[in-house]
N, C-alpha and C. Protein backbone atom coordinates (compact mmCIF):
# COMPACT_ATOMS: atom_id res chain seq x y z
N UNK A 1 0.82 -1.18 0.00
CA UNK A 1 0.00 0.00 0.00
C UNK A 1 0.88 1.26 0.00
N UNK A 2 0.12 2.69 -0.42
CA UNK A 2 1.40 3.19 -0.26
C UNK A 2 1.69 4.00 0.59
N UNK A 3 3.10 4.53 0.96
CA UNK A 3 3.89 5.38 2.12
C UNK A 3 4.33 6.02 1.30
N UNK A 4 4.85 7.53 2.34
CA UNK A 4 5.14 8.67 1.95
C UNK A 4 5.67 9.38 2.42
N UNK A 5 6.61 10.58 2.32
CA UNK A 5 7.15 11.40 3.84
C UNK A 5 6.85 12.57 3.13
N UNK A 6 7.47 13.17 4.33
CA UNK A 6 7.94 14.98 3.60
C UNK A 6 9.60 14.70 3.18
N UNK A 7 10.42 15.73 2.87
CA UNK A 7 11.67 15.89 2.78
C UNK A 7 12.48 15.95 3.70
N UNK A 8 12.07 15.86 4.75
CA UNK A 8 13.18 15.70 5.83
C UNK A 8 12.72 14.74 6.54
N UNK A 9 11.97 14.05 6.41
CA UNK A 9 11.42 12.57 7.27
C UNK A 9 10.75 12.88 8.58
N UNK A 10 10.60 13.63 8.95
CA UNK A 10 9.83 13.92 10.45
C UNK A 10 8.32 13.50 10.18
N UNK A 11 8.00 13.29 9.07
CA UNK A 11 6.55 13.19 9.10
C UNK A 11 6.54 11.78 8.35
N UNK A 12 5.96 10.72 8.42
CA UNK A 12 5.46 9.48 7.47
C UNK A 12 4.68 9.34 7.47
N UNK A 13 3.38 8.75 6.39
CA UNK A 13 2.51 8.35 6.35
C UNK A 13 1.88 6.92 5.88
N UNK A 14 1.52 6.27 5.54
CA UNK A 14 0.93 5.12 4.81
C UNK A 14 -0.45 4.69 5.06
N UNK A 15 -0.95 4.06 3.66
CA UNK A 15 -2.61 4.32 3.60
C UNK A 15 -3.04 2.11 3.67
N UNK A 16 -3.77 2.04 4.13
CA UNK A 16 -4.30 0.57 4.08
C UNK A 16 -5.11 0.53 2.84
N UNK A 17 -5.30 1.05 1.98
CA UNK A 17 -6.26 1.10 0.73
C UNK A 17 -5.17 2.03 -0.47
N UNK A 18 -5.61 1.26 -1.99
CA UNK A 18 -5.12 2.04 -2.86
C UNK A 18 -5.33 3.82 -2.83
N UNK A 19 -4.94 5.00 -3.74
CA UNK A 19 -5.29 5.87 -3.45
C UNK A 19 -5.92 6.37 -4.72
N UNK A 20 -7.15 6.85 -4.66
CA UNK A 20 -8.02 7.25 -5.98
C UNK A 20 -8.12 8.40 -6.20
N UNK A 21 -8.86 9.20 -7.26
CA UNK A 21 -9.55 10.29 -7.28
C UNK A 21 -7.92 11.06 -7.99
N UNK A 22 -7.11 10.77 -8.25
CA UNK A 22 -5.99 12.13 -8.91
C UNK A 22 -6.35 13.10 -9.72
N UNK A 23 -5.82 14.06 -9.02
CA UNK A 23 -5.91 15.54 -9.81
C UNK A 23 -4.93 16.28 -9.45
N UNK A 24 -4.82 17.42 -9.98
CA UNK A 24 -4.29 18.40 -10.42
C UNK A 24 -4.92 19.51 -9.99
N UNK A 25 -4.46 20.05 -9.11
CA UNK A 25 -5.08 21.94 -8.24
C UNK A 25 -4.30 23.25 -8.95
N UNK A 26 -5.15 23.70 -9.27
CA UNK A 26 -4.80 24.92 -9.93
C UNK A 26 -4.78 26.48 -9.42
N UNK A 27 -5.36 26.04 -8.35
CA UNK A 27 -5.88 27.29 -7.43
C UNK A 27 -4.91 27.90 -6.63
N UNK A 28 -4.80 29.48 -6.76
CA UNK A 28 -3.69 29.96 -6.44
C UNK A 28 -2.86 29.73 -4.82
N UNK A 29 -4.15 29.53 -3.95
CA UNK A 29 -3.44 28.57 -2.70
C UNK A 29 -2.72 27.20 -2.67
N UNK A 30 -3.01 26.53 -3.41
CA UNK A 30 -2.23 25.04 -3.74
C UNK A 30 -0.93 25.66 -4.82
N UNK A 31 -1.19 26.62 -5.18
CA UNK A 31 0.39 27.19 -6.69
C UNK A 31 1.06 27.55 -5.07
N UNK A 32 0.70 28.77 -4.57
CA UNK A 32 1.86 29.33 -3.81
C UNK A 32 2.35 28.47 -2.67
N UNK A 33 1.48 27.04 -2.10
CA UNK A 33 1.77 26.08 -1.20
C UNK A 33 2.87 25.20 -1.91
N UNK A 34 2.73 25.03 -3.17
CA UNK A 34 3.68 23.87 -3.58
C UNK A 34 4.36 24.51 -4.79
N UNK A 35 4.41 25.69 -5.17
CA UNK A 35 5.56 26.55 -6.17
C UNK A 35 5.12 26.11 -7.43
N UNK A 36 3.93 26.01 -7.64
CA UNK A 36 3.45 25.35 -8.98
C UNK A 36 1.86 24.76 -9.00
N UNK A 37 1.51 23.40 -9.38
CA UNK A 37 0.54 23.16 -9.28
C UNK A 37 0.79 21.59 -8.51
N UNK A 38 -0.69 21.74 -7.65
CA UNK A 38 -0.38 20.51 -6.41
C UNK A 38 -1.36 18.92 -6.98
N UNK A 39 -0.28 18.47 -7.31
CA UNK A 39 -0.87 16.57 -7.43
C UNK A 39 -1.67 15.95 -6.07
N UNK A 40 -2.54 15.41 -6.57
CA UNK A 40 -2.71 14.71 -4.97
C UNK A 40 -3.74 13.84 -5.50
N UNK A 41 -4.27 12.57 -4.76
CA UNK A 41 -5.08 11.97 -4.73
C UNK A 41 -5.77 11.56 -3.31
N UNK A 42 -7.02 10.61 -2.98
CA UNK A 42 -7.42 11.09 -2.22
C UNK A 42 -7.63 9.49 -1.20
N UNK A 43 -7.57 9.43 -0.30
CA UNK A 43 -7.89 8.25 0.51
C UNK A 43 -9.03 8.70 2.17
N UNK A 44 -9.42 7.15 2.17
CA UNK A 44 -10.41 7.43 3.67
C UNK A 44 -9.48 8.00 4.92
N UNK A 45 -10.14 9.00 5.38
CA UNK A 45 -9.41 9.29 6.84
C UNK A 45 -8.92 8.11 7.96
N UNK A 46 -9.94 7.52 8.02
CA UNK A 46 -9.63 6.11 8.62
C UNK A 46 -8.93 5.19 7.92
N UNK A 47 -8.03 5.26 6.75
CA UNK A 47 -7.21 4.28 6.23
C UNK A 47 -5.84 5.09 6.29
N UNK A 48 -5.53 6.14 6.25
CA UNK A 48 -4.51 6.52 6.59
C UNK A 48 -3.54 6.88 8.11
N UNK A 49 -2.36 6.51 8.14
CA UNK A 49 -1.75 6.71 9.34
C UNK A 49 -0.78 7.46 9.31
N UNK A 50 -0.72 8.04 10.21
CA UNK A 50 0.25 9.49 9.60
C UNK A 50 1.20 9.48 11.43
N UNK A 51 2.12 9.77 11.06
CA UNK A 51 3.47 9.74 12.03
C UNK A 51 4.19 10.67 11.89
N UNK A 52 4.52 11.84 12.92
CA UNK A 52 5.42 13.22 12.94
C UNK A 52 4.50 14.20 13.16
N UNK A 53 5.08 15.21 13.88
CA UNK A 53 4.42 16.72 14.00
C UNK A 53 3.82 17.44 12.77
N UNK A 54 2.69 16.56 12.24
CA UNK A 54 1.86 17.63 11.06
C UNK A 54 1.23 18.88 11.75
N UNK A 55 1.79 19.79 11.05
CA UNK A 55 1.35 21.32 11.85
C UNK A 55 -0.35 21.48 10.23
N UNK A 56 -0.57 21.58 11.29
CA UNK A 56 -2.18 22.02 10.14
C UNK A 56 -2.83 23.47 10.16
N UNK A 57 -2.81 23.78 8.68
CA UNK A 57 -3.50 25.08 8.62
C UNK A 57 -4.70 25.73 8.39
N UNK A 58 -5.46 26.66 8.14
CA UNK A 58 -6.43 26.65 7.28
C UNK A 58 -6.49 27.72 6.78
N UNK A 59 -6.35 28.19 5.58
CA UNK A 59 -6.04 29.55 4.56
C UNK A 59 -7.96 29.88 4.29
N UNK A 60 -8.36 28.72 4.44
CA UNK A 60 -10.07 29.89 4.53
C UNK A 60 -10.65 28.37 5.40
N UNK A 61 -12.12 28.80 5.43
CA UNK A 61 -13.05 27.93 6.45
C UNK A 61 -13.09 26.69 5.41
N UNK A 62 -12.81 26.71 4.22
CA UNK A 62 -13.26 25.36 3.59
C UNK A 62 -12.39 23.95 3.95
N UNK A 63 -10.73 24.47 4.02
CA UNK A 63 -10.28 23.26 3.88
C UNK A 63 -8.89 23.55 4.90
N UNK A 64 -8.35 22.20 5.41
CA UNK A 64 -7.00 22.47 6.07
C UNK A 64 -5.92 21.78 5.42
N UNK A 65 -4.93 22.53 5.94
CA UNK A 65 -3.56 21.46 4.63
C UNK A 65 -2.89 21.38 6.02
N UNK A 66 -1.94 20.45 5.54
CA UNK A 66 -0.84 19.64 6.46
C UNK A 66 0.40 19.76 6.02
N UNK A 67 1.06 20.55 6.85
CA UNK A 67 2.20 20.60 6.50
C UNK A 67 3.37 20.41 7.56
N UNK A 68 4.84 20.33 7.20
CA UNK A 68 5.56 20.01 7.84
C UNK A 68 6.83 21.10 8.70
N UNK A 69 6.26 21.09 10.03
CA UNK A 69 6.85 22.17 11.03
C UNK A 69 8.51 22.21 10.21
N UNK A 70 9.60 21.30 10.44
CA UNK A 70 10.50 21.17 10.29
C UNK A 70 11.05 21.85 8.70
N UNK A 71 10.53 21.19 7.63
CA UNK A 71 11.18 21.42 6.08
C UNK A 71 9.64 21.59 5.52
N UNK A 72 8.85 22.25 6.12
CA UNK A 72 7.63 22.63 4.99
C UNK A 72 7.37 22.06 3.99
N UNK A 73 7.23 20.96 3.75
CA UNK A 73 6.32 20.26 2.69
C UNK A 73 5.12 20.49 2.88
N UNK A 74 4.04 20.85 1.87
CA UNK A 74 2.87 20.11 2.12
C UNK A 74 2.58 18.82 1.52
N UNK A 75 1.97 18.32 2.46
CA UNK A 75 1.91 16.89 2.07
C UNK A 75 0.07 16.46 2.21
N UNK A 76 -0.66 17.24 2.62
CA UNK A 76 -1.97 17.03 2.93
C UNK A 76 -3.13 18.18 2.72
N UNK A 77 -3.94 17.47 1.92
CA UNK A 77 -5.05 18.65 2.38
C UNK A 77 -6.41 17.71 2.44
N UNK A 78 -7.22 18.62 3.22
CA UNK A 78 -8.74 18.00 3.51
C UNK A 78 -9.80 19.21 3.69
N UNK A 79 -10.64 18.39 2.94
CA UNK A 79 -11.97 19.52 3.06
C UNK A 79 -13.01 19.62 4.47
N UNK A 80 -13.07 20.65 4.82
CA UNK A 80 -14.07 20.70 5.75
C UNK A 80 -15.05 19.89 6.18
N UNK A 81 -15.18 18.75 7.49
CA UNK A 81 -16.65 17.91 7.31
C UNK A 81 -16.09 17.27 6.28
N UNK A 82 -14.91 16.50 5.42
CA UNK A 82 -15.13 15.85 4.78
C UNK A 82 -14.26 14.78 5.45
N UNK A 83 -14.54 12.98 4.62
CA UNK A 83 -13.73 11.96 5.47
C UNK A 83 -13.04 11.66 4.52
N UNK A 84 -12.13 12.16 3.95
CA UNK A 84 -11.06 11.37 2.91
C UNK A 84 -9.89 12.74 3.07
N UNK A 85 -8.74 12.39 2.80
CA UNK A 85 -8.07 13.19 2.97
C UNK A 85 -7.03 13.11 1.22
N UNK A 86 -6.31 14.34 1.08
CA UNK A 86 -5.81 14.44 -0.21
C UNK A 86 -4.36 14.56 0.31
N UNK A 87 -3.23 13.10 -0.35
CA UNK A 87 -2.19 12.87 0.08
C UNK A 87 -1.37 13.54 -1.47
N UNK A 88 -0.18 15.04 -1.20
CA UNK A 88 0.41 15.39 -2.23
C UNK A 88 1.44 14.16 -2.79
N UNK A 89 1.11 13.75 -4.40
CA UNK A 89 1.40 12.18 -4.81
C UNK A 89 3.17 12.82 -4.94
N UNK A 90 3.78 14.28 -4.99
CA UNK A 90 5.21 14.39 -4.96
C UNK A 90 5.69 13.69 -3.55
N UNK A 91 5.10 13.07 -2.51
CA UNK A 91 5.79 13.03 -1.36
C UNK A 91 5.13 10.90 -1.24
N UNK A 92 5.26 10.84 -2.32
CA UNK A 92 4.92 9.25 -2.12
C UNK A 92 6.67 8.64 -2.53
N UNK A 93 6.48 7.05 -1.65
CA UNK A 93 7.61 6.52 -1.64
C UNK A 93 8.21 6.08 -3.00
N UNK A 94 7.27 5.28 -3.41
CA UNK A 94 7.24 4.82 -4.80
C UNK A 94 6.16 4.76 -5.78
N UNK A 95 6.14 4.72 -6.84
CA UNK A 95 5.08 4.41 -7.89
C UNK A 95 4.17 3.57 -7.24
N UNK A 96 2.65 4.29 -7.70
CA UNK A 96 1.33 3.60 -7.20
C UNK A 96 0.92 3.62 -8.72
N UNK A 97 -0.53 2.85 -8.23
CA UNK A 97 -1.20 2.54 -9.55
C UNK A 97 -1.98 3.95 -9.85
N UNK A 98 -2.73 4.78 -9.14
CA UNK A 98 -3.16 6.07 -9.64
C UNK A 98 -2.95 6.98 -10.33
N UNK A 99 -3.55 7.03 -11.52
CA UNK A 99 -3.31 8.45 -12.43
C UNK A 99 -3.89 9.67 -12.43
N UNK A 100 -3.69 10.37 -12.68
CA UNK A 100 -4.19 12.00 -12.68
C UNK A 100 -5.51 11.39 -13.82
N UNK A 101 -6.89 11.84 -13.06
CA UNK A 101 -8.54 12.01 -13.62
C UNK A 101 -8.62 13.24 -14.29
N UNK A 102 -8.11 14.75 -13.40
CA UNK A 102 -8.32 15.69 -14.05
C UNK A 102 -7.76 17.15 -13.54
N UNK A 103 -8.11 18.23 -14.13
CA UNK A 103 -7.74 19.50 -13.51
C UNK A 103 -9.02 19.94 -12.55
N UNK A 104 -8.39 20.81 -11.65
CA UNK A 104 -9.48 21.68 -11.02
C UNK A 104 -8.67 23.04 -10.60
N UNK A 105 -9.83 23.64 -10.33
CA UNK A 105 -9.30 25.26 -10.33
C UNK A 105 -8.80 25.91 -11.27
N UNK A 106 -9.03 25.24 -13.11
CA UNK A 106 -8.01 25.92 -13.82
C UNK A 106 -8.48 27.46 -14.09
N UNK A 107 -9.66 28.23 -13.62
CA UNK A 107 -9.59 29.48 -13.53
C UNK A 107 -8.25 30.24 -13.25
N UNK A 108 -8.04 29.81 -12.06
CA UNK A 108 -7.27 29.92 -11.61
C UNK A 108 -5.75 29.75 -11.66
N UNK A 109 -5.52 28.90 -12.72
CA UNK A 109 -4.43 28.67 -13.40
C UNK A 109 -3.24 29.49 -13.73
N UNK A 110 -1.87 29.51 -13.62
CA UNK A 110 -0.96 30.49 -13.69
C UNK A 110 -0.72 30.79 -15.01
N UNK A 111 -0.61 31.58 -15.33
CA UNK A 111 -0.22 32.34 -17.19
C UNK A 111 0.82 31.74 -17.61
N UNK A 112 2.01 30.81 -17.40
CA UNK A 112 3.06 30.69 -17.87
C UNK A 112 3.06 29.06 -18.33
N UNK A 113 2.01 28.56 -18.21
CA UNK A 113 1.59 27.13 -18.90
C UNK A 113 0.32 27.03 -19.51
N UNK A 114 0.17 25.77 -20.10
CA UNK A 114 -0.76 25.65 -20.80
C UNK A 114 -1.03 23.92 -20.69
N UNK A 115 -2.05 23.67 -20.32
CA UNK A 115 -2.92 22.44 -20.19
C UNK A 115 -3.24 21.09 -21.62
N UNK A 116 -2.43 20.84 -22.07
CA UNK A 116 -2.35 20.00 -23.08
C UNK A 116 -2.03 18.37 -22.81
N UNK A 117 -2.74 18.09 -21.78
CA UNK A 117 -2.77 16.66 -21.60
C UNK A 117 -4.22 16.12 -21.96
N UNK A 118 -5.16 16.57 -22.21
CA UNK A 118 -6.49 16.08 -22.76
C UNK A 118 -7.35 15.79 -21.45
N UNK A 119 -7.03 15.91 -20.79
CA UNK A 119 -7.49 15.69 -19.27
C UNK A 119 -8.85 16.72 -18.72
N UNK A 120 -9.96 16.30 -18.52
CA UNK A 120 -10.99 17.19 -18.14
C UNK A 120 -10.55 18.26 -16.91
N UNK A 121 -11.16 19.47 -17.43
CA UNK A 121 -10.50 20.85 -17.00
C UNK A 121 -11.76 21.14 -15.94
N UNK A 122 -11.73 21.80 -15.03
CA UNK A 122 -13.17 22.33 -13.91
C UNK A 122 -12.49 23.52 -13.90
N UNK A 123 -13.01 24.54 -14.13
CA UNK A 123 -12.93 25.59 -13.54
C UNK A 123 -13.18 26.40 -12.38
């Protein structure tokens, strides 16, 4: 199943279930959290186990991200009231079976790329 850290190892995680749902965040809080655009897919709260000081934030009432006190990764985000959590797929150990489904937030999208993977776009 798969495991994951941040960059300096203070934090690990690993999920008892594959991880589904991949996408692509476009929204200018996930660009300036991860210097670009944030991968992630999504697993049950109750299947994941998470190990190290995740310092958690929340940039508005909708959602909190997880990040790492020590070397700032984010490695997590979750929606408000919701039970699945979104593990960033840059901080996985090795290759999983999950592929990127689609974009979201590309309103929001930064001017200096362009979206040419054929991949359904949400604005």
């Amino acid at each position: 199943m798969p495991t994951g850290s941040c960059a300096c190892g203070q934090i690990r995680y690993s999920s008892e279930v594959p991880l589904m749902n991949g996408s692509c965040c476009h929204c200018s809080q996930c660009r300036k959290m991860s210097g670009h655009v944030w991968a992630s897919a999504q697993v049950p709260q109750e299947a994941l186990t998470i190990t190290g000081p995740v310092h958690w934030i929340s940039l508005t009432p909708r959602a909190r991200r997880g990040v790492c006190p020590g070397c700032g990764a984010f490695l997590f985000w979750q929606g408000t009231n919701e039970d699945s959590i979104s593990i960033g797929l840059g901080t996985l150990d090795a290759p999983v079976s999950v592929t990127l489904e689609k974009h979201i937030f590309t309103a929001d999208k930064g001017s200096y790329y362009q979206l040419t993977d054929g991949l359904p776009q949400r604005p």
